[in-house]
Protein backbone atom coordinates (compact mmCIF):
# COMPACT_ATOMS: atom_id res chain seq x y z
CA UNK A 1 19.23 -15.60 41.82
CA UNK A 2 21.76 -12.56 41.79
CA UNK A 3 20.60 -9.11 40.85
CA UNK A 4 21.87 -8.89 37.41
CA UNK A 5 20.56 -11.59 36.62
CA UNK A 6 17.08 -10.36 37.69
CA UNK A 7 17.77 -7.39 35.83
CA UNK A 8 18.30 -9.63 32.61
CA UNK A 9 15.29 -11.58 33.02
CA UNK A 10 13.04 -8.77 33.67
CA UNK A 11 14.45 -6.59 30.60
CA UNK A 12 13.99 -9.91 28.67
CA UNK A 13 10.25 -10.42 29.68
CA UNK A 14 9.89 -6.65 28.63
CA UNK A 15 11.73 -6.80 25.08
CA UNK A 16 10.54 -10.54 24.36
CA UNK A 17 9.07 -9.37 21.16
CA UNK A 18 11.70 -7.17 19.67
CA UNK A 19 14.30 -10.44 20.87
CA UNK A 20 11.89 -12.83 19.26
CA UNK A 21 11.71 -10.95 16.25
CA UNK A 22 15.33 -10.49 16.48
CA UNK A 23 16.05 -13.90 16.55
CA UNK A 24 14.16 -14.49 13.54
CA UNK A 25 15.20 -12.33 11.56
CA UNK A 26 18.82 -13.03 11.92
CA UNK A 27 18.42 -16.44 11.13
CA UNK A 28 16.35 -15.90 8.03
CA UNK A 29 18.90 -13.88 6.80
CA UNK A 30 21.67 -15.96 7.85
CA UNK A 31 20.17 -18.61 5.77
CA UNK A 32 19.77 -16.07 2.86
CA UNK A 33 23.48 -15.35 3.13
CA UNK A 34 24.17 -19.05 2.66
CA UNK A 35 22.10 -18.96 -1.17
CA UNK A 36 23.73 -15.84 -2.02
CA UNK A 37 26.19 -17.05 -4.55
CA UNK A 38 23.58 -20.00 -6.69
CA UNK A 39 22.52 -19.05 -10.14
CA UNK A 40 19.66 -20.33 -11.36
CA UNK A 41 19.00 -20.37 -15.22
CA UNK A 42 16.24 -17.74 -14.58
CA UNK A 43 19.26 -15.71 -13.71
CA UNK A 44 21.58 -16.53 -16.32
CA UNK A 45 19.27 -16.81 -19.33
CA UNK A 46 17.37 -13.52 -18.39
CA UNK A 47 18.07 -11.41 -15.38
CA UNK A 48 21.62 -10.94 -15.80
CA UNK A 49 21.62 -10.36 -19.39
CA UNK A 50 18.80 -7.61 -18.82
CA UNK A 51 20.87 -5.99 -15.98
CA UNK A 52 23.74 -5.74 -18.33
CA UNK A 53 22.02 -4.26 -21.60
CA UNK A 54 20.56 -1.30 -18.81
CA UNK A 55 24.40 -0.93 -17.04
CA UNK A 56 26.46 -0.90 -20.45
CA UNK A 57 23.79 1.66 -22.02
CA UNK A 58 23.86 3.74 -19.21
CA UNK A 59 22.44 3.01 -16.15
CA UNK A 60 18.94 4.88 -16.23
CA UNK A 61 19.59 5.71 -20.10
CA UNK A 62 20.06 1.91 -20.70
CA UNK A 63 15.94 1.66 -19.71
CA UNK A 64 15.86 2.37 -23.91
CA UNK A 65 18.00 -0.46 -24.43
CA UNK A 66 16.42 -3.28 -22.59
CA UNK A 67 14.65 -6.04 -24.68
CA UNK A 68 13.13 -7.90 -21.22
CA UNK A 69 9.20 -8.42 -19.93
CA UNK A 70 9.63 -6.93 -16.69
CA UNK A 71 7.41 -4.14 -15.59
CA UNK A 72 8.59 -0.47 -16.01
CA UNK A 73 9.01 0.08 -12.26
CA UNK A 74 11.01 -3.28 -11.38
CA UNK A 75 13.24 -2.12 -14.64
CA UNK A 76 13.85 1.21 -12.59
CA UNK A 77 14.52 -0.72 -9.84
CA UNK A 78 17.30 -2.90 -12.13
CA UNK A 79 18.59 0.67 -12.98
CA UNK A 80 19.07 1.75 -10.26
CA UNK A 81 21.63 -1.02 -9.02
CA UNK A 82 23.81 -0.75 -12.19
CA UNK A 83 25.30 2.05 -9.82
CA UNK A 84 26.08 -0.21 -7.15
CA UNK A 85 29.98 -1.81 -6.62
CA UNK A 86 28.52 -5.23 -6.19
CA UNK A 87 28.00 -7.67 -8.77
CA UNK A 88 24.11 -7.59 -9.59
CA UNK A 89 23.39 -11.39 -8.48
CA UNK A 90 24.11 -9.82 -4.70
CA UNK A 91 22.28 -6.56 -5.57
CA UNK A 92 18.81 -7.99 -7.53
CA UNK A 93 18.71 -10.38 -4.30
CA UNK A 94 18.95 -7.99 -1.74
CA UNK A 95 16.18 -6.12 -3.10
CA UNK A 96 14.43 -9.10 -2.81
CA UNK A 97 15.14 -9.77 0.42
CA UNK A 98 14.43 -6.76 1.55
CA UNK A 99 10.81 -6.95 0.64
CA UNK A 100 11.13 -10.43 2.19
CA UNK A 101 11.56 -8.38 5.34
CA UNK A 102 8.61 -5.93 4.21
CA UNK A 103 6.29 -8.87 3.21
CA UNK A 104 6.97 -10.52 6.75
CA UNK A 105 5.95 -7.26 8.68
CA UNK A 106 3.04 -6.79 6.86
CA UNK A 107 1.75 -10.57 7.50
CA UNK A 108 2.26 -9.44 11.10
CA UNK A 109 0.70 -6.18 11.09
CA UNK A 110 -2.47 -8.20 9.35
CA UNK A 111 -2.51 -10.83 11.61
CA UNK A 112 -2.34 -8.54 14.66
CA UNK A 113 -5.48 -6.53 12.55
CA UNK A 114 -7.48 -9.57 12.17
CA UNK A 115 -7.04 -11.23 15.72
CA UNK A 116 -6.53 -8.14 17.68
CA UNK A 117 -3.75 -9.69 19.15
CA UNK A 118 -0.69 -7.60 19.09
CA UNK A 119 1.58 -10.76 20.90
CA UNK A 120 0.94 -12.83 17.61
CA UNK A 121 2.91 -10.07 15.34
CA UNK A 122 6.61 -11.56 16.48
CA UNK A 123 5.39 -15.26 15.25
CA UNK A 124 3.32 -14.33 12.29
CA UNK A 125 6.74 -12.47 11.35
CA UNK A 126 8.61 -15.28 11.48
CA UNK A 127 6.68 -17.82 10.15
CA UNK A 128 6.83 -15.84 7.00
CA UNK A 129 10.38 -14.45 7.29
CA UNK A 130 11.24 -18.28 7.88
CA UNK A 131 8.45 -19.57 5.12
CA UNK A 132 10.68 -21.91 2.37
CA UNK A 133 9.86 -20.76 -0.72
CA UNK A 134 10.07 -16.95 0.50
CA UNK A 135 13.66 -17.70 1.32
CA UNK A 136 14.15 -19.89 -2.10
CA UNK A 137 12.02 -17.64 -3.77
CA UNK A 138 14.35 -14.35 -3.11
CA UNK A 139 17.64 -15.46 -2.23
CA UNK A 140 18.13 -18.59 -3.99
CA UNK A 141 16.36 -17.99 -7.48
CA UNK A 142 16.73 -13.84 -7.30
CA UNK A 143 13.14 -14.00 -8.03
CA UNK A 144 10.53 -10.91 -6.90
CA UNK A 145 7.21 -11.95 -6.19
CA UNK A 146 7.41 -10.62 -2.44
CA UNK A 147 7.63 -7.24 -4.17
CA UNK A 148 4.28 -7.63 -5.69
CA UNK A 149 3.00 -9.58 -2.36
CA UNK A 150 3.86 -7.10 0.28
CA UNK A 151 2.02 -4.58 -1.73
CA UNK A 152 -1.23 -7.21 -1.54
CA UNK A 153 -0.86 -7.77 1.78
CA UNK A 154 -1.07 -4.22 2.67
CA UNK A 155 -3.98 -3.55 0.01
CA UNK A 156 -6.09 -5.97 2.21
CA UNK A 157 -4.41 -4.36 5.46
CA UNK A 158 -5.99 -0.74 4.37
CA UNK A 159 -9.07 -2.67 3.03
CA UNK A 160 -9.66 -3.72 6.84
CA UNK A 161 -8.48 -0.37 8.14
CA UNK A 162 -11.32 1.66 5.76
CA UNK A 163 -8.34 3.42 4.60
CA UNK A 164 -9.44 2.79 1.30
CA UNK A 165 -7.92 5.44 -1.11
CA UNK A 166 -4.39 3.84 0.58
CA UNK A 167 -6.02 0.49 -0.48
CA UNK A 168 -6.50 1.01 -3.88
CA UNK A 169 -2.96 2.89 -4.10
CA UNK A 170 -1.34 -0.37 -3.04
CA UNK A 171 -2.86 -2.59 -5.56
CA UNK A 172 -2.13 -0.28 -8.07
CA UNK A 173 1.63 -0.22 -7.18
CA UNK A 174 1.75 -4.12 -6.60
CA UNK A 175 0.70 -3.73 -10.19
CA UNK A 176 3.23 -1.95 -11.61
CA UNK A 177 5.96 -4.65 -10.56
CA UNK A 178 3.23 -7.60 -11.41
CA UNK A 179 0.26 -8.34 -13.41
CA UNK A 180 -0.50 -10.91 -10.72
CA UNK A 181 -1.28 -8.42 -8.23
CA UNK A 182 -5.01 -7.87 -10.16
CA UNK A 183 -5.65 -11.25 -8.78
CA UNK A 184 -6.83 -9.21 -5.23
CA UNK A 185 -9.00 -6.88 -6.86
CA UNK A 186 -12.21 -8.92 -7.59
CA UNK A 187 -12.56 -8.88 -4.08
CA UNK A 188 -12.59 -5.31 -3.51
CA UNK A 189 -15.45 -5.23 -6.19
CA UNK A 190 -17.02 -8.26 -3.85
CA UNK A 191 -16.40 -5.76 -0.61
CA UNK A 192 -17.91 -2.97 -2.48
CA UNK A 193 -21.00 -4.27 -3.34
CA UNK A 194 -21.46 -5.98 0.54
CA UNK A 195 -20.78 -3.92 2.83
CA UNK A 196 -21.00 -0.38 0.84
CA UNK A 197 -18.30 1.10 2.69
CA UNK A 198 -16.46 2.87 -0.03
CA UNK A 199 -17.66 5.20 -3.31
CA UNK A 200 -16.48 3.25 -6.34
CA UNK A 201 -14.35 6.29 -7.70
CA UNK A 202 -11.86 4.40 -5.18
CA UNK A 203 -11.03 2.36 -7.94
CA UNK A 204 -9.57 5.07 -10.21
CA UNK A 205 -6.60 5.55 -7.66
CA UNK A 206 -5.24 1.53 -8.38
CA UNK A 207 -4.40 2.62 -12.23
CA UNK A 208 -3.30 5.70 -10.68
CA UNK A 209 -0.87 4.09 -8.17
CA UNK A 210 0.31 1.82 -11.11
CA UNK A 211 1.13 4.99 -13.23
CA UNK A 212 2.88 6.62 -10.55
CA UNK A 213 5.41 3.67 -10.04
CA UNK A 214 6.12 2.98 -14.12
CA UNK A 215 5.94 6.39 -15.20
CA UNK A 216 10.08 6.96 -14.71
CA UNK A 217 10.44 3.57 -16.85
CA UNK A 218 8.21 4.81 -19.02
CA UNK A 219 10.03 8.26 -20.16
CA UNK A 220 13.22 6.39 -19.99
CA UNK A 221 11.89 3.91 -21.77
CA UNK A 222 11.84 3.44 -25.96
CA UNK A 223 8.35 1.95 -26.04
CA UNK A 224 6.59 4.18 -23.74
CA UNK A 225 3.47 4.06 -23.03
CA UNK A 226 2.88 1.31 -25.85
CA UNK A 227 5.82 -0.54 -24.50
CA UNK A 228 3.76 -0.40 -20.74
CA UNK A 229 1.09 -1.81 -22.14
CA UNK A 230 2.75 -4.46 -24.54
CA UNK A 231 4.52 -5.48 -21.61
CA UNK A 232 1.01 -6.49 -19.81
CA UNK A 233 0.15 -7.80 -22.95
CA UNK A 234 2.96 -9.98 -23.45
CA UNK A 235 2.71 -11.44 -19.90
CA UNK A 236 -0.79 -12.79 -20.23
CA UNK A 237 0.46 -14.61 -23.38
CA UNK A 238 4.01 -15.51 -22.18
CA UNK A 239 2.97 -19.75 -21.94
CA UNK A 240 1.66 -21.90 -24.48
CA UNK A 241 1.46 -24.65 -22.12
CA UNK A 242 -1.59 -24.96 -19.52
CA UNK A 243 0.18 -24.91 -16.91
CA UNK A 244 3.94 -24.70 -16.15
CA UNK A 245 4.53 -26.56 -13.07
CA UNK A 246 2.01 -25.06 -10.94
CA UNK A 247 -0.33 -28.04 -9.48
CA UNK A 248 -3.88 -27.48 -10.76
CA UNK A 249 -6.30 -28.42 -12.19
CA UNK A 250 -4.63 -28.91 -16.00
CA UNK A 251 -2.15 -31.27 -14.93
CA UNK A 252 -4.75 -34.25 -16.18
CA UNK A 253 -4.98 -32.45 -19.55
CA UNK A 254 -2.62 -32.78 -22.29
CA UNK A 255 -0.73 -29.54 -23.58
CA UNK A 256 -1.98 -30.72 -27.54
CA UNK A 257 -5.26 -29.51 -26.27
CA UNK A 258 -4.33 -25.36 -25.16
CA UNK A 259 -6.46 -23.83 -27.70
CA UNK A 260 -9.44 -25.25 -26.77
CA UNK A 261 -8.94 -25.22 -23.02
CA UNK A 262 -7.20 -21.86 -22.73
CA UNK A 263 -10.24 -20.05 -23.54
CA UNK A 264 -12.62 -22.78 -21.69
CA UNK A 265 -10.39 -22.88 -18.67
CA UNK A 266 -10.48 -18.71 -18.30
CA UNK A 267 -14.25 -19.08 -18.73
CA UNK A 268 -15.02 -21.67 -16.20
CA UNK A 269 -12.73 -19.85 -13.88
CA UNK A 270 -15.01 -16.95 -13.91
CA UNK A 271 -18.03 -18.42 -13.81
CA UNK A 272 -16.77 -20.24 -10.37
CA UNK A 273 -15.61 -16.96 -8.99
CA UNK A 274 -18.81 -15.66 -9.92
CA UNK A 275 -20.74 -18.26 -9.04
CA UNK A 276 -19.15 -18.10 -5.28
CA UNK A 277 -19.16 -14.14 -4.95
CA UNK A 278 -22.79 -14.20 -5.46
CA UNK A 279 -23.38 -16.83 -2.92
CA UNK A 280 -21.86 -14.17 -0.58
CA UNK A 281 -23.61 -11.41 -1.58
CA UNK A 282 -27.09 -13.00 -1.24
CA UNK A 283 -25.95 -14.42 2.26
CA UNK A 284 -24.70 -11.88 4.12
CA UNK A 285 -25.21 -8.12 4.66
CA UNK A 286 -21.93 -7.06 5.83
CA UNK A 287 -18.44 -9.26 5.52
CA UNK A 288 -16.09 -9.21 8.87
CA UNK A 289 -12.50 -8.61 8.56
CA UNK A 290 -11.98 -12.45 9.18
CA UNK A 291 -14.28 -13.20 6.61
CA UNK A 292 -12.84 -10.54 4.16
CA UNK A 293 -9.52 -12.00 5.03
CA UNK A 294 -10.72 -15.23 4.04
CA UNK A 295 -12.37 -14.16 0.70
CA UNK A 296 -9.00 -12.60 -0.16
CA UNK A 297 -7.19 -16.23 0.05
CA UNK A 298 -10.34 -17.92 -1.95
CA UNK A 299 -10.01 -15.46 -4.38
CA UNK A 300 -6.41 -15.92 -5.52
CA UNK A 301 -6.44 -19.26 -5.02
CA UNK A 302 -9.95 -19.49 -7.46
CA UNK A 303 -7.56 -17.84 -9.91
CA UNK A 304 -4.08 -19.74 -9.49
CA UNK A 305 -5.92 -23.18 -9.69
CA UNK A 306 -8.30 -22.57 -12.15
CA UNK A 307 -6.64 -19.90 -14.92
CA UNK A 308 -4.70 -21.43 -17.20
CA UNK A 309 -1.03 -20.08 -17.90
CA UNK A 310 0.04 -20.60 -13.87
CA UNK A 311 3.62 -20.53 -13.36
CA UNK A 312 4.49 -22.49 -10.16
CA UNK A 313 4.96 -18.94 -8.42
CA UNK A 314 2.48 -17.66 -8.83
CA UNK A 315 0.48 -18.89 -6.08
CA UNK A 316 3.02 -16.78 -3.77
CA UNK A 317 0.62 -14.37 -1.91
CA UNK A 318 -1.86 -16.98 -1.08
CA UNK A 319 0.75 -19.46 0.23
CA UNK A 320 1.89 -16.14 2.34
CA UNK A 321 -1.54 -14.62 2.71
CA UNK A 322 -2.85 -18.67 4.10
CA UNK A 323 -0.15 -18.28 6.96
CA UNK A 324 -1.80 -14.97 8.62
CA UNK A 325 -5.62 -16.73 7.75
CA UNK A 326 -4.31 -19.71 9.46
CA UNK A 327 -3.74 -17.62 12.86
CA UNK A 328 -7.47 -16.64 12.99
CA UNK A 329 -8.58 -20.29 11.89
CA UNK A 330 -6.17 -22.31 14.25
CA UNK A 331 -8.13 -25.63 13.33
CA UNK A 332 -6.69 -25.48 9.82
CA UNK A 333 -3.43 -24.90 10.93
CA UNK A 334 -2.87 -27.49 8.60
CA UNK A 335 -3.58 -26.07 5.43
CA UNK A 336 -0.42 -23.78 4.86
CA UNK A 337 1.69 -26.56 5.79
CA UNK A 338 0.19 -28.39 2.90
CA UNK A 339 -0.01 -25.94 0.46
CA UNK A 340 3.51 -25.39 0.85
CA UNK A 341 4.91 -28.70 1.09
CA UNK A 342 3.05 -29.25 -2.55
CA UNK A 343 4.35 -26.05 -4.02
CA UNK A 344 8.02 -26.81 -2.29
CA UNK A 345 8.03 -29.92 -5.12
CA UNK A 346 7.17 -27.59 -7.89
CA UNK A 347 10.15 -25.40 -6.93
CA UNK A 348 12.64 -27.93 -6.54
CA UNK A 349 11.49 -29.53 -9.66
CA UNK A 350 12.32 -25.79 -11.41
CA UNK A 351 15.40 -25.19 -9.29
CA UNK A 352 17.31 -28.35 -9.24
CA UNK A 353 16.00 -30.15 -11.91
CA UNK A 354 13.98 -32.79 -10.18
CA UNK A 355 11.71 -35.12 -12.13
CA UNK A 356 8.90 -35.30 -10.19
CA UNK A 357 6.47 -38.10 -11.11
CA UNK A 358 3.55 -36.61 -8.49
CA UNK A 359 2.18 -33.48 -10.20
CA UNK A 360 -0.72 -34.85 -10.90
CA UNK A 361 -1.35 -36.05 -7.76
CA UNK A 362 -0.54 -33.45 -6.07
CA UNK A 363 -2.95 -31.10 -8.38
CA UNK A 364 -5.42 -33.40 -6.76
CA UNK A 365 -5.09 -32.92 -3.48
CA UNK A 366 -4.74 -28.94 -3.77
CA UNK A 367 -8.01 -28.77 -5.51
CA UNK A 368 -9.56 -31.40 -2.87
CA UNK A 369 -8.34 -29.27 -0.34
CA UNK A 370 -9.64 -26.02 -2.06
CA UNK A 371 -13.09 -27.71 -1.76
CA UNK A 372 -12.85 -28.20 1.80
CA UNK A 373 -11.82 -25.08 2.46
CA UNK A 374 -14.65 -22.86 0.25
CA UNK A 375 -16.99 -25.13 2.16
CA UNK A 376 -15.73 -24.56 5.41
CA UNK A 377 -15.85 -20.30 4.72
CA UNK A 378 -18.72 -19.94 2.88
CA UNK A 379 -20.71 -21.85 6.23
CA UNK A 380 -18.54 -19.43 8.51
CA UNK A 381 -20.50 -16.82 6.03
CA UNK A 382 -23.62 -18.22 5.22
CA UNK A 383 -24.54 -18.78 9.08
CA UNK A 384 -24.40 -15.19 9.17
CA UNK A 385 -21.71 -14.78 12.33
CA UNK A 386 -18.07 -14.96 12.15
CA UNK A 387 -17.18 -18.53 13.09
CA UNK A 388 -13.85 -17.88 13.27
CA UNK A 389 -14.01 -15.81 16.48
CA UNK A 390 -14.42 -18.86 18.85
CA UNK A 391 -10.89 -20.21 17.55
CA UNK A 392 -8.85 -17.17 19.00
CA UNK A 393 -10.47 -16.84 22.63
């Protein structure tokens, strides 16, 4: 072997992270590049009307003409890319993408928390750079849930760090671009009351944080504050269907029955989530950042299968959030793979038009598989160690 060629090797064995992540990246984004130019009806029938009413009234001035649902700060966001020379399919998706990128660090940067393995950042990266329905989800339908996400993700990442006024801050921003960030915060009331880390005035800064982000939408905004809280409003009452092709549990009951089982549904879902949360509490005196990280994927997933109203995106940060538990729980390797190839029919159903027969049975087998899984933490828990450890040695 020739000196250079020594020299290449060894300056690869010393860079093999930044190349792997390289590599990833650029094919995630090469792949991106490929959706750029598909419209999706989500597009047409919403997003690019919005965009226009904000760019013909104004740019930031336009904020008082938009007649949308989107939260204050994504609006500003919107705004903001009237300015730009590119056509606002390209624009809205390159935000999105760019939190793709965001979202994917952050997986890493938890993963690396949780195992205390710095080597698994480059894969955990990947994984969700790479992830389908992150790439569908962004470049393909110009959709923004990794905005939300990333800002999850990092909530839990501070959680772990006892940084907690950061914490809070980041669920409070994931907030202001979506309701569905809230699903993460019944386990920072579940944290607080185990291992008494943090004073509970840590909550005030996750209204704070969402404040902070929706207060320029606000002013610019007609509605104002009103309008920031109609919009909340309006998004917990945006369906009257049970579910809208997210598989749960309400795919065996009928749609002529939403009255009833709206209100039943939301009830039963916190009496689960209860019912769970104080099983932890009476087990165990402190939770481990394994086991916080794995209360953190029960929790949204409680919600997403349970709570009526699911849209089939937004189970997003758990599919994303099961990829970095998955690195700490090797054994169920298994379980992202499934949850996404389930959730990968919902999307193409939406996105192409699909008529997919299977809905049902594939609610069954995410809710069997939800079983299986609350079983398998709450022993990890209950047994009073972290039975995770042994998997990463």
């Amino acid at each position: 072997m020739t000196k250079v060629e020594n020299k290449i090797l060894d300056f690869i064995e010393k860079k093999k992270e930044i190349i792997a992540i390289a590599f990833f990246a650029l094919i995630g984004l090469l792949i991106r590049y490929y959706f750029r130019d598909y419209r999706t009806s989500d597009y047409n029938g919403f997003l690019e009307i919005w965009f226009n009413e904000i760019k013909e009234g104004g740019g930031f001035k336009g904020i008082a003409h938009y007649t949308g649902n989107y939260n204050y700060a994504y609006v500003t966001i919107l705004a903001f890319l009237t300015y730009l020379p590119v056509s606002s399919l390209y624009s809205i998706k390159f935000v999105s993408v760019i939190f793709d990128v965001l979202c994917a660090v952050s997986i890493g940067l938890l993963v690396k928390e949780v195992t205390g393995r710095k080597q698994y950042f480059p894969l955990a990266f990947g994984i969700t750079f790479l992830w389908p329905t992150v790439m569908f989800n962004s470049a393909y339908w110009a959709q923004c849930d990794a905005i939300y996400t990333t800002f999850i993700v990092l909530s839990i990442l501070f959680l772990l760090k006892e940084k907690y006024p950061l914490s809070f801050i980041f669920i409070g921003i994931g907030v202001a671009f979506k309701l569905q960030a809230v699903f993460i915060l019944p386990l920072f009331v579940l944290v607080y009351f185990v291992n008494r880390k943090f004073s509970i005035l840590n909550f005030l800064y996750a209204p704070l944080g969402t404040l902070v982000f929706s207060l320029p939408g606000m002013i610019l905004s007609k509605g104002g504050l009103s309008g920031f809280i109609n919009t909340y409003v309006g998004q917990m009452n945006d369906s009257d269907m049970l579910t809208k092709n997210f598989p749960n549990i309400y795919y065996w009951i009928s749609a002529n029955h939403y009255e009833l089982f709206n209100r039943v549904g939301i009830l039963f879902t916190v009496v689960v989530l209860f019912s769970v949360y104080f099983i932890v509490y009476g087990k165990t005196k402190k939770l481990s950042n394994s086991q916080i990280l794995s209360m953190a994927l029960w929790t949204i997933l409680c919600l997403v299968y349970f709570l009526p109203n699911m849209h089939e995106r937004y189970g997003y940060a758990a599919e994303v959030l099961c990829i970095a538990w998955a690195f700490k729980n090797k054994r169920w390797a298994w379980y992202p793979i499934l949850m996404e190839t389930i959730i990968l029919f919902c999307y193409f159903s939406v996105m192409f038009g699909y008529n997919l027969y299977l809905f049902q049975n594939m609610g069954a087998v995410n809710i069997a598989a939800f079983v299986f899984f609350s079983i398998y933490i709450l022993r990890d828990i209950c047994s009073g160690s972290d039975g995770s450890k042994e998997q990463t040695k």
